[in-house]
N, C-alpha and C. Protein backbone atom coordinates (compact mmCIF):
# COMPACT_ATOMS: atom_id res chain seq x y z
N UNK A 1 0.82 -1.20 0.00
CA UNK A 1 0.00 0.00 0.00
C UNK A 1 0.87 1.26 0.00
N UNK A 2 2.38 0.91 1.24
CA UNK A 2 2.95 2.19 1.00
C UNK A 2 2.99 2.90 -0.28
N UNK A 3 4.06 1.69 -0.76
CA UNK A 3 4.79 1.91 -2.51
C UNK A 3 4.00 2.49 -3.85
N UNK A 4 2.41 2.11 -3.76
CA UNK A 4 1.54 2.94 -4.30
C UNK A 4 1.33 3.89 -4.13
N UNK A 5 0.78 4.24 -3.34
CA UNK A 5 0.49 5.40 -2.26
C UNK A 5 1.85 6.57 -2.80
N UNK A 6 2.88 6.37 -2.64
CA UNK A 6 4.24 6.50 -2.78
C UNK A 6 4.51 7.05 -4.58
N UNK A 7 4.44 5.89 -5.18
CA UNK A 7 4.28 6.32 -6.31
C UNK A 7 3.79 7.12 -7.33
N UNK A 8 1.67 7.53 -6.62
CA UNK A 8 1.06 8.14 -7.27
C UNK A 8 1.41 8.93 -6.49
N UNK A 9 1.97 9.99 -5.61
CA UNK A 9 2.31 10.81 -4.98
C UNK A 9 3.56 11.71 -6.01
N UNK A 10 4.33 10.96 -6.15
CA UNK A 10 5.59 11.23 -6.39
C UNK A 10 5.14 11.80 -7.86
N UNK A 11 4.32 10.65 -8.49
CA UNK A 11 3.91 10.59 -9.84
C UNK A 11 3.35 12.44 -10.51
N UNK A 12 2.20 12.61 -9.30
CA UNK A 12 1.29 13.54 -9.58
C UNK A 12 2.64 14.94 -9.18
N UNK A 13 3.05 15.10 -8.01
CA UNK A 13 4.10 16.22 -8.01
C UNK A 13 4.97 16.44 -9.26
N UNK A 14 5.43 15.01 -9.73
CA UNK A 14 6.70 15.33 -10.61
C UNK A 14 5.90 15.98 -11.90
N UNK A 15 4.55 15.31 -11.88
CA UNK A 15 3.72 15.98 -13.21
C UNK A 15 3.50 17.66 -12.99
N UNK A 16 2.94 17.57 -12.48
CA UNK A 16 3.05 19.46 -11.68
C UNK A 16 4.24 20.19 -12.13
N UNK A 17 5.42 19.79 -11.96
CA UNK A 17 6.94 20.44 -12.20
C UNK A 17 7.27 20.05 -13.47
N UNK A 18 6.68 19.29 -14.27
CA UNK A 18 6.67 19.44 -15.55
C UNK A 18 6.12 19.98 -16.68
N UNK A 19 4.33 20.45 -15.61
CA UNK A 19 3.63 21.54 -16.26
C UNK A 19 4.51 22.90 -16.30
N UNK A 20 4.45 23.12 -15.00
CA UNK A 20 4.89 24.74 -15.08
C UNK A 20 6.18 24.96 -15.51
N UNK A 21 6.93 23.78 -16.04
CA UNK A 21 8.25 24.30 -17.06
C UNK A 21 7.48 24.09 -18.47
N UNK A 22 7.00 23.38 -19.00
CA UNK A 22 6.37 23.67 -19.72
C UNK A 22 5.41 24.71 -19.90
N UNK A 23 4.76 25.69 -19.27
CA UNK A 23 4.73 26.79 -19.21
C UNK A 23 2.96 26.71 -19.41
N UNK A 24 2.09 25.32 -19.01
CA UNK A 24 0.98 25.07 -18.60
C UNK A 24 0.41 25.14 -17.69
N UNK A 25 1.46 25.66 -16.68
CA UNK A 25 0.52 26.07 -15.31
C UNK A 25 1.30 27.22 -14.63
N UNK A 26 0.78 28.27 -14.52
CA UNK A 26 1.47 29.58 -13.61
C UNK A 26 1.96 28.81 -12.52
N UNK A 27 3.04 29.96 -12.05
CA UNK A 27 3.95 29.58 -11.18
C UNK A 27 3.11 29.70 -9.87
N UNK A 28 2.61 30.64 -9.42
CA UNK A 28 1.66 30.47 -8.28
C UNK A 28 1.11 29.52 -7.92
N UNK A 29 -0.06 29.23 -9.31
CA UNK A 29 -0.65 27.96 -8.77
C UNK A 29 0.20 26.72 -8.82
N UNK A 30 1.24 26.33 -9.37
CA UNK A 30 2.21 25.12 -8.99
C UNK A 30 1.96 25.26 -7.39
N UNK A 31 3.20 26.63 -7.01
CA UNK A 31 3.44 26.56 -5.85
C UNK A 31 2.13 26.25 -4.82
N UNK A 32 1.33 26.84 -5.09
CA UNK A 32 -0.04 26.06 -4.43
C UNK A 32 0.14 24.69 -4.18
N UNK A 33 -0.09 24.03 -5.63
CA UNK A 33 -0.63 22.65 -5.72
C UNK A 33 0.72 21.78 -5.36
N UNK A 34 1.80 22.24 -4.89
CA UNK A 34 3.29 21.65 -5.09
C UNK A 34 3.16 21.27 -3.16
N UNK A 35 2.32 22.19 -2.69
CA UNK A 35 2.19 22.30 -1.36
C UNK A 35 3.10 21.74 -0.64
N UNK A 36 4.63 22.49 -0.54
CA UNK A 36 5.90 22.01 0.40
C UNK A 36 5.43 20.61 -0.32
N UNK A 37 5.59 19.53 -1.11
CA UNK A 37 5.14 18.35 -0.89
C UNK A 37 6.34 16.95 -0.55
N UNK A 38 7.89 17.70 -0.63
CA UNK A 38 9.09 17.43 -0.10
C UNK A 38 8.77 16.85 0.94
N UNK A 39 8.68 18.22 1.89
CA UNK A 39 8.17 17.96 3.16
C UNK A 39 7.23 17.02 3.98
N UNK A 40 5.98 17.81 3.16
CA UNK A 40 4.55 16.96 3.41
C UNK A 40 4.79 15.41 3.49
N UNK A 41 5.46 14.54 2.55
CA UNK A 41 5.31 13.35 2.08
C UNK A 41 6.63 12.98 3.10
N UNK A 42 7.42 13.89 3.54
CA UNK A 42 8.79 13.00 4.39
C UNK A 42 9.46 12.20 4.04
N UNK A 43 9.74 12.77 2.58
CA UNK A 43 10.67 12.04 1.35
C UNK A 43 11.74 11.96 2.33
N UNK A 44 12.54 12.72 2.83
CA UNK A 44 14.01 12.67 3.58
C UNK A 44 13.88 11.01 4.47
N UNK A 45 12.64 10.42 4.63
CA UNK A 45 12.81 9.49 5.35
C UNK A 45 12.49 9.24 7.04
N UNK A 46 12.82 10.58 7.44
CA UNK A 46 12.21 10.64 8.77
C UNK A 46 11.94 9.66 9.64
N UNK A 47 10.81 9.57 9.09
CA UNK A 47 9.55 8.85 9.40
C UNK A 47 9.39 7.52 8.98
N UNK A 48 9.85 7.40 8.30
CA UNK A 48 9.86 5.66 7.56
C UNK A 48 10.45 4.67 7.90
N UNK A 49 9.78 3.63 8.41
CA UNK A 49 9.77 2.30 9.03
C UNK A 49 11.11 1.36 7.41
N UNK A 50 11.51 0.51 7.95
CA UNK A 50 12.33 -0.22 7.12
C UNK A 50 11.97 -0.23 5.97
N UNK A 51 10.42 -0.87 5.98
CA UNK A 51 9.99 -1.27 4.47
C UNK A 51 9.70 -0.29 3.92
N UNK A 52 9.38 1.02 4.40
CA UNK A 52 8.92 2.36 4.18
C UNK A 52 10.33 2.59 3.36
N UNK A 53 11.39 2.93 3.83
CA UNK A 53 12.84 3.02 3.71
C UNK A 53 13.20 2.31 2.23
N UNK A 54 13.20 1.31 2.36
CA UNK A 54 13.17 0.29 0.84
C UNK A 54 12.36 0.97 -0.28
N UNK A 55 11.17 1.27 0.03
CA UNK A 55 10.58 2.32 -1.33
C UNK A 55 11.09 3.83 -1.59
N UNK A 56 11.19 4.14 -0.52
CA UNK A 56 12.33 5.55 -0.69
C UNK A 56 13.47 5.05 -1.16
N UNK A 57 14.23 3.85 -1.26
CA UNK A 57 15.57 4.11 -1.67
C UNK A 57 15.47 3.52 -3.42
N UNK A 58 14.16 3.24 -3.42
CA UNK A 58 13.69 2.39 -4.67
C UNK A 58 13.56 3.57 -5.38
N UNK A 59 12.97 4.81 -5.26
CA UNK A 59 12.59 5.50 -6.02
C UNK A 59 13.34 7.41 -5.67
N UNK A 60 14.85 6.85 -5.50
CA UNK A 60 16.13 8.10 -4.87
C UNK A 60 15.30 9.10 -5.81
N UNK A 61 15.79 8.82 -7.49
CA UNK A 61 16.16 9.66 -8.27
C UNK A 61 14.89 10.86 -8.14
N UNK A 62 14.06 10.17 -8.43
CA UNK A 62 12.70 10.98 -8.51
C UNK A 62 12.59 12.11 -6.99
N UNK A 63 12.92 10.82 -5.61
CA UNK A 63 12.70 12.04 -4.71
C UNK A 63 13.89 13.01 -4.87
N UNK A 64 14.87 12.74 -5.34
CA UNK A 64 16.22 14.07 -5.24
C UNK A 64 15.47 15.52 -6.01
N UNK A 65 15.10 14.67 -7.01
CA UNK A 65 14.15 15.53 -8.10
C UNK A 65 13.75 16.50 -7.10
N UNK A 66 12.53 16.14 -6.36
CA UNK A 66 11.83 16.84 -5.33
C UNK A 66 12.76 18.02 -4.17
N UNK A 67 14.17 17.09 -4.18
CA UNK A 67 14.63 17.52 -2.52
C UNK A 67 15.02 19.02 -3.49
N UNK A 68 15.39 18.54 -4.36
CA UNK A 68 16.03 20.22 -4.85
C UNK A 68 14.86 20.60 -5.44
N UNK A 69 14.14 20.73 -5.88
CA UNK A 69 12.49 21.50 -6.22
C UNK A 69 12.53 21.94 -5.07
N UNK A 70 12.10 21.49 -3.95
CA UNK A 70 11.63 22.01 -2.47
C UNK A 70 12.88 22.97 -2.25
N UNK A 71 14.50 22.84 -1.84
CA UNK A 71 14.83 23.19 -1.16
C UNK A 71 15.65 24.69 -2.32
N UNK A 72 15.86 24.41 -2.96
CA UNK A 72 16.35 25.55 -3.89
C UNK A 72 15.52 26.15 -4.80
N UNK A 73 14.39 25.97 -4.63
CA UNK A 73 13.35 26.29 -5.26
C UNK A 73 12.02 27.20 -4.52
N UNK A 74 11.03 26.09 -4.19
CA UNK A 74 10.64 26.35 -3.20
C UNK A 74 10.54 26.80 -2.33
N UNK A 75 11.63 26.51 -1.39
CA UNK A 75 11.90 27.71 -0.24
C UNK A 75 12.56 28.73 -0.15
N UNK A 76 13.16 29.17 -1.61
CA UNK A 76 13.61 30.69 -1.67
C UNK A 76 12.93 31.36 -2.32
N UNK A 77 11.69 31.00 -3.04
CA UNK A 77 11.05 32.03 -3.70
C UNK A 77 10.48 32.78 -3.02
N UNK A 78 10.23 33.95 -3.49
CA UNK A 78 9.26 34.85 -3.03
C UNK A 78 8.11 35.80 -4.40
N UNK A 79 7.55 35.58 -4.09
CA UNK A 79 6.66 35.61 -5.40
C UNK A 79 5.54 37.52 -5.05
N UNK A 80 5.66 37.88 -3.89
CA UNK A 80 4.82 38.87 -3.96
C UNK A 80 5.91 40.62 -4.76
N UNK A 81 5.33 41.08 -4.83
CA UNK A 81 6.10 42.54 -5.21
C UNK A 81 7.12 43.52 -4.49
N UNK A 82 6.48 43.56 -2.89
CA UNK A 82 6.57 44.58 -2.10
C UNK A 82 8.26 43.78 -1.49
N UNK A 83 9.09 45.12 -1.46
CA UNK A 83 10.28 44.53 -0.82
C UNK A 83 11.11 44.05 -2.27
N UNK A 84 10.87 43.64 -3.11
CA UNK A 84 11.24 42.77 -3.92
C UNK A 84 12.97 42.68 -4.00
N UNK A 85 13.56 43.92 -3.69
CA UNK A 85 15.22 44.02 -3.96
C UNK A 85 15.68 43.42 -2.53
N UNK A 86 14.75 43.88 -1.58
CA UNK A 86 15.40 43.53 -0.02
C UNK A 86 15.16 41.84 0.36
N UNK A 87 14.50 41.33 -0.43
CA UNK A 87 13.91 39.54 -0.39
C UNK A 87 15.07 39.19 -1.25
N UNK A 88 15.15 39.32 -2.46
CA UNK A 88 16.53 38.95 -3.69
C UNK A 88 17.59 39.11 -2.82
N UNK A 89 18.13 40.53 -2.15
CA UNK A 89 19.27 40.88 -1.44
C UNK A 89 19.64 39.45 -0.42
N UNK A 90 18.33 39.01 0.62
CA UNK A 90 18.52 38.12 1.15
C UNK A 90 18.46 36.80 1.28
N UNK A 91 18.87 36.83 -0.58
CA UNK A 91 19.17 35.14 -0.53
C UNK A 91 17.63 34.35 -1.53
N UNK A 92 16.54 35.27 -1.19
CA UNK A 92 15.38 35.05 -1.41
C UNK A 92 15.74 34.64 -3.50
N UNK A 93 14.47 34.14 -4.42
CA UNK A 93 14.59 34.17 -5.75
C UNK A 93 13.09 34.70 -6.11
N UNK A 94 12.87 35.46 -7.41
CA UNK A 94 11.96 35.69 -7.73
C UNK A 94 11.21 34.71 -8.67
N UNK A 95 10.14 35.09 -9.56
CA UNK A 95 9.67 33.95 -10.42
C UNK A 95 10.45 33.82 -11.45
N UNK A 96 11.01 34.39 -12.13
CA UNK A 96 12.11 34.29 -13.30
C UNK A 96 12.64 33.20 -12.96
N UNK A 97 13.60 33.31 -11.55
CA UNK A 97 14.81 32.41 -11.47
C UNK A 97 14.09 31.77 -10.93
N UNK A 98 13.36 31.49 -9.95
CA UNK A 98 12.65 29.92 -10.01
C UNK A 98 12.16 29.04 -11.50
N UNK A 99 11.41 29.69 -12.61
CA UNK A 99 11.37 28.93 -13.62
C UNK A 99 12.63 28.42 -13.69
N UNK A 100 13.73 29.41 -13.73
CA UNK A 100 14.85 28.63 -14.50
C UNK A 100 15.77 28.09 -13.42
N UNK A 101 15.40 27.79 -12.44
CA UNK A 101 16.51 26.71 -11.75
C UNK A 101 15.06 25.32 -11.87
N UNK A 102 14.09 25.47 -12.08
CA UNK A 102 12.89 24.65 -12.38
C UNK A 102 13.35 23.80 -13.44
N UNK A 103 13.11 24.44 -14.56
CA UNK A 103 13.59 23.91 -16.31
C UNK A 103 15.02 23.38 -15.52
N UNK A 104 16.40 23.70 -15.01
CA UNK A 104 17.59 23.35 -14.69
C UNK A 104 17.64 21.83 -13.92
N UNK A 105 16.68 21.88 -12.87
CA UNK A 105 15.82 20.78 -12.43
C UNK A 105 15.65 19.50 -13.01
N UNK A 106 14.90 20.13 -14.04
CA UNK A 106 14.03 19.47 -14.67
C UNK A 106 15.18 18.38 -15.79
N UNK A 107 15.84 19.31 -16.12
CA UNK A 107 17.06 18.69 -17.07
C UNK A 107 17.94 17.90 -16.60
N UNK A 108 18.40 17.85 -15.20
CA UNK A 108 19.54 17.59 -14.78
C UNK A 108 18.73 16.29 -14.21
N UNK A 109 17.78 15.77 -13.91
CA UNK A 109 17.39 14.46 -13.35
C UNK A 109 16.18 13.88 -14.64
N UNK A 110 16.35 14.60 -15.79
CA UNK A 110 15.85 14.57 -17.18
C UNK A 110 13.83 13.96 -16.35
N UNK A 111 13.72 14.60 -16.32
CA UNK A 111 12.21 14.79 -15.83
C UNK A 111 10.93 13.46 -16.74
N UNK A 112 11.54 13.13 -17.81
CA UNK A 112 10.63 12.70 -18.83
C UNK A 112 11.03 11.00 -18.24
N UNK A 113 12.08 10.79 -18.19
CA UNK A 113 12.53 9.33 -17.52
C UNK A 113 12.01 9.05 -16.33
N UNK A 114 11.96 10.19 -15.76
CA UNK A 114 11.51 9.64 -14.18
C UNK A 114 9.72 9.81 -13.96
N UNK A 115 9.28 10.09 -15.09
CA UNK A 115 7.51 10.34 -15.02
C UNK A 115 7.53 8.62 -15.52
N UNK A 116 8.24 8.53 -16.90
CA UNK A 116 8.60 7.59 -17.41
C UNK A 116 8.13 6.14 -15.97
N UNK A 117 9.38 6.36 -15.56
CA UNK A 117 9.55 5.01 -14.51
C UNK A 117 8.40 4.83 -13.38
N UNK A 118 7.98 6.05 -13.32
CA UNK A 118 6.65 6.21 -12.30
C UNK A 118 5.43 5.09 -12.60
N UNK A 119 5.54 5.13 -13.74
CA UNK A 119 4.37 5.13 -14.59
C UNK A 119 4.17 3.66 -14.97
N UNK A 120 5.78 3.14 -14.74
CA UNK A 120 6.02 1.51 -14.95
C UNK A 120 5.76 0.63 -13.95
């Protein structure tokens, strides 16, 4: 049940991050529907019992996918207006450079293989 569970999880996020580089879903609503889901799901393992552990290590590539979506992505954007030089100044990214460390993402763990393997 995990490994399903697991899979269509992984499945439906990685589809999400392949819309909005493809340029089918605004960046907002990703970040909506993307909902921390790094986190949420406790890809890092945390939480996961042995056999839990075995499907996380079954399916690295895809969660790395995620760990850098979430962590270089995700948690430096800042998407509203106000401040905008003093958020950038501190490290923060706007929507520009989130698309493109997104698409960078997307290339470097080739995104189409790992929907690919989901799917198998």
């Amino acid at each position: 049940m995990y490994r399903t569970e697991t899979i269509k999880s992984l499945l439906d996020a990685t589809l999400l991050v392949s819309k909005v580089i493809m340029q089918e879903m605004q960046l907002q609503i990703f970040v909506e529907r993307y909902n921390n889901f790094y986190y949420y799901e406790a890809l890092d393992g945390h939480e996961a019992d042995e056999i839990q552990q075995k499907v996380l290590d079954e399916f690295k590539t895809a969660i790395q996918l995620h760990e850098k979506v979430q962590t270089k992505v995700i948690d430096q954007l800042y998407l509203a207006n106000n401040s905008r030089e003093q958020f950038i100044k501190a490290g923060r990214i706007d929507d520009l450079e989130a698309m493109r460390r997104l698409s960078q993402i997307a290339k470097e763990f080739n995104i189409e293989y790992v929907i690919k393997n989901l799917r198998e």
